[in-house]
Protein backbone atom coordinates (compact mmCIF):
# COMPACT_ATOMS: atom_id res chain seq x y z
CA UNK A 1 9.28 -118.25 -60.50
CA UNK A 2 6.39 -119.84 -58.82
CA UNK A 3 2.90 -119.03 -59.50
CA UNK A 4 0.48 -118.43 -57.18
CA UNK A 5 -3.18 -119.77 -57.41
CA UNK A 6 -6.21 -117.96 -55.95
CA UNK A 7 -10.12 -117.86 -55.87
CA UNK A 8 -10.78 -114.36 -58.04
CA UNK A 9 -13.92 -114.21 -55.39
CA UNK A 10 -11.98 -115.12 -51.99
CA UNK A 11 -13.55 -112.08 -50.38
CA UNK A 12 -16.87 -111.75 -51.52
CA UNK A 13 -18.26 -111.17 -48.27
CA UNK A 14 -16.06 -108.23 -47.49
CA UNK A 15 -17.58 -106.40 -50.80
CA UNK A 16 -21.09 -106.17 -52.15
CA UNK A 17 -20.94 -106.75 -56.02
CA UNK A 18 -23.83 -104.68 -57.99
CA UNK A 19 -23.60 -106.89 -61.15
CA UNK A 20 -23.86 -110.94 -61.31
CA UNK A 21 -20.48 -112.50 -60.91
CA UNK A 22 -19.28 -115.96 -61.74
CA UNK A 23 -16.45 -117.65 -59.27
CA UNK A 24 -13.41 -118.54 -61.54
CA UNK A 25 -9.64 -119.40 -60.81
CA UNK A 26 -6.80 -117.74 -61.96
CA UNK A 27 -2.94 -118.17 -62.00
CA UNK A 28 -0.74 -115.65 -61.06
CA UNK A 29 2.64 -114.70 -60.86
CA UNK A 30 3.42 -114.91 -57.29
CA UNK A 31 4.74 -111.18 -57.61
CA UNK A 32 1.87 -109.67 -58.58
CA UNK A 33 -0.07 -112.03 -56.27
CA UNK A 34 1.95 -109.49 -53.62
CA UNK A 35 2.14 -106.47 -55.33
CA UNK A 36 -1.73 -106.81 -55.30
CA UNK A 37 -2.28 -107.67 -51.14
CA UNK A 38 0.25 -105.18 -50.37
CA UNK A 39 -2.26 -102.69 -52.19
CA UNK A 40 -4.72 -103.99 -50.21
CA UNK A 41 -2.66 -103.38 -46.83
CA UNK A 42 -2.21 -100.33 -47.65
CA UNK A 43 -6.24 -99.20 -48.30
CA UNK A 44 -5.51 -98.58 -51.74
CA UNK A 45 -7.66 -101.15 -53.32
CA UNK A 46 -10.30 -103.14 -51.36
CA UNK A 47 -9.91 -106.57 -52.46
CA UNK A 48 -8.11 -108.72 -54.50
CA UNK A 49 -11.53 -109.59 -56.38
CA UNK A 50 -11.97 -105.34 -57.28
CA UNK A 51 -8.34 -104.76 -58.64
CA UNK A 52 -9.08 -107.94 -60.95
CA UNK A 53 -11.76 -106.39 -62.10
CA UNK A 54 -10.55 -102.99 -62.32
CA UNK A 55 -7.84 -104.06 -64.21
CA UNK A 56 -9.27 -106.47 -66.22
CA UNK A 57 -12.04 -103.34 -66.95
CA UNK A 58 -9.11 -100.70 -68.10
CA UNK A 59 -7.16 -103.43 -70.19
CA UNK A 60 -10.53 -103.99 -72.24
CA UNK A 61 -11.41 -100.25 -72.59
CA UNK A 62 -7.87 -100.22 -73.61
CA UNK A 63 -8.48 -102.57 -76.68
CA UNK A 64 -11.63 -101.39 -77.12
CA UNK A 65 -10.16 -97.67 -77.91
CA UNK A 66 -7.31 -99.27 -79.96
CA UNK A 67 -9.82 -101.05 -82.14
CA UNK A 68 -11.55 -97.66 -82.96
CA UNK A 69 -8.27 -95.91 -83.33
CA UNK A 70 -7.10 -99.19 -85.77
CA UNK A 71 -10.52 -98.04 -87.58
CA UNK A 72 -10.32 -94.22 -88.27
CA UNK A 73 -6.85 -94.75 -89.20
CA UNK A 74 -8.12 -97.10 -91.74
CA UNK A 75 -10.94 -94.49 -92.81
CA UNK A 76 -7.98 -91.89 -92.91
CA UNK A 77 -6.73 -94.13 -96.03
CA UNK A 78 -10.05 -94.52 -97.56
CA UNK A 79 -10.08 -92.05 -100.87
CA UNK A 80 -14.02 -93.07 -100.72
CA UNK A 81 -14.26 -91.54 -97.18
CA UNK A 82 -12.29 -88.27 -98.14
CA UNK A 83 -14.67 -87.59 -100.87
CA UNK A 84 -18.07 -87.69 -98.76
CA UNK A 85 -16.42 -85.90 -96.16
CA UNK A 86 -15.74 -82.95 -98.22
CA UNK A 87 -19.37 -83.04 -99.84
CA UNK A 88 -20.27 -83.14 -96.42
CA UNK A 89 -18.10 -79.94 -95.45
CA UNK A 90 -19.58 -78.45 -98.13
CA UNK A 91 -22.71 -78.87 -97.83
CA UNK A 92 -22.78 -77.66 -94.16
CA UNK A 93 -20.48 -74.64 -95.10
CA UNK A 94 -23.65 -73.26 -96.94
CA UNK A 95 -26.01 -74.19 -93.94
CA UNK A 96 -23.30 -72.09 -91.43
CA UNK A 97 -23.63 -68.92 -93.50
CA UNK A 98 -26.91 -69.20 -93.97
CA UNK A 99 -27.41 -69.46 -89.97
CA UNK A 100 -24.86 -66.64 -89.46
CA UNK A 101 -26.05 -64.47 -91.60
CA UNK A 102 -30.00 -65.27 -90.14
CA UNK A 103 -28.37 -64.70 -86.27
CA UNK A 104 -26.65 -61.07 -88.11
CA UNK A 105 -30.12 -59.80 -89.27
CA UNK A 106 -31.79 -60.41 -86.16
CA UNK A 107 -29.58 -59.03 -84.09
């Protein structure tokens, strides 16, 4: 399979970018390379230069979430965490009935 090299900001005049950009190169495989300007044909995306940085956007938000998920599952485990969220429960159990029961006698 042949790759396919191409200028990330080839059409930089045909879309105004609202944050600074940097011109890079990339390499491709030449599929997606098509996959990509036939989305453009079609109106779906605008330029090569968004998708890339759509995509490149949603992969990092992806790892971003996994790295937080990675984390509470690792608090999940922590006997240390379990404890002060329990003291915490119960501590804010007391300050819920003590609001409800203020909201019952002034209704």
């Amino acid at each position: 399979m042949q790759n396919a090299m191409i200028d990330a900001d080839s059409d930089i005049n045909h879309h105004i970018m609202t944050q600074p950009t940097v011109r890079t190169t990339i390499t491709l495989p030449e599929e997606l390379l098509k996959a990509t300007d036939l989305m453009i044909t079609q109106g779906k995306v605008k330029s090569r230069n968004e998708f890339i940085a759509q995509a490149l956007r949603h992969e990092l938000a992806a790892l971003k979430q996994a790295e937080i998920d990675a984390a509470l599952a690792e608090m999940a485990q922590d006997p240390d965490y379990h404890t002060e969220v329990l003291r915490m429960e119960a501590e804010f159990t007391t300050a819920s009935w003590e609001a409800f029961q203020l909201g019952e006698s002034q209704s």
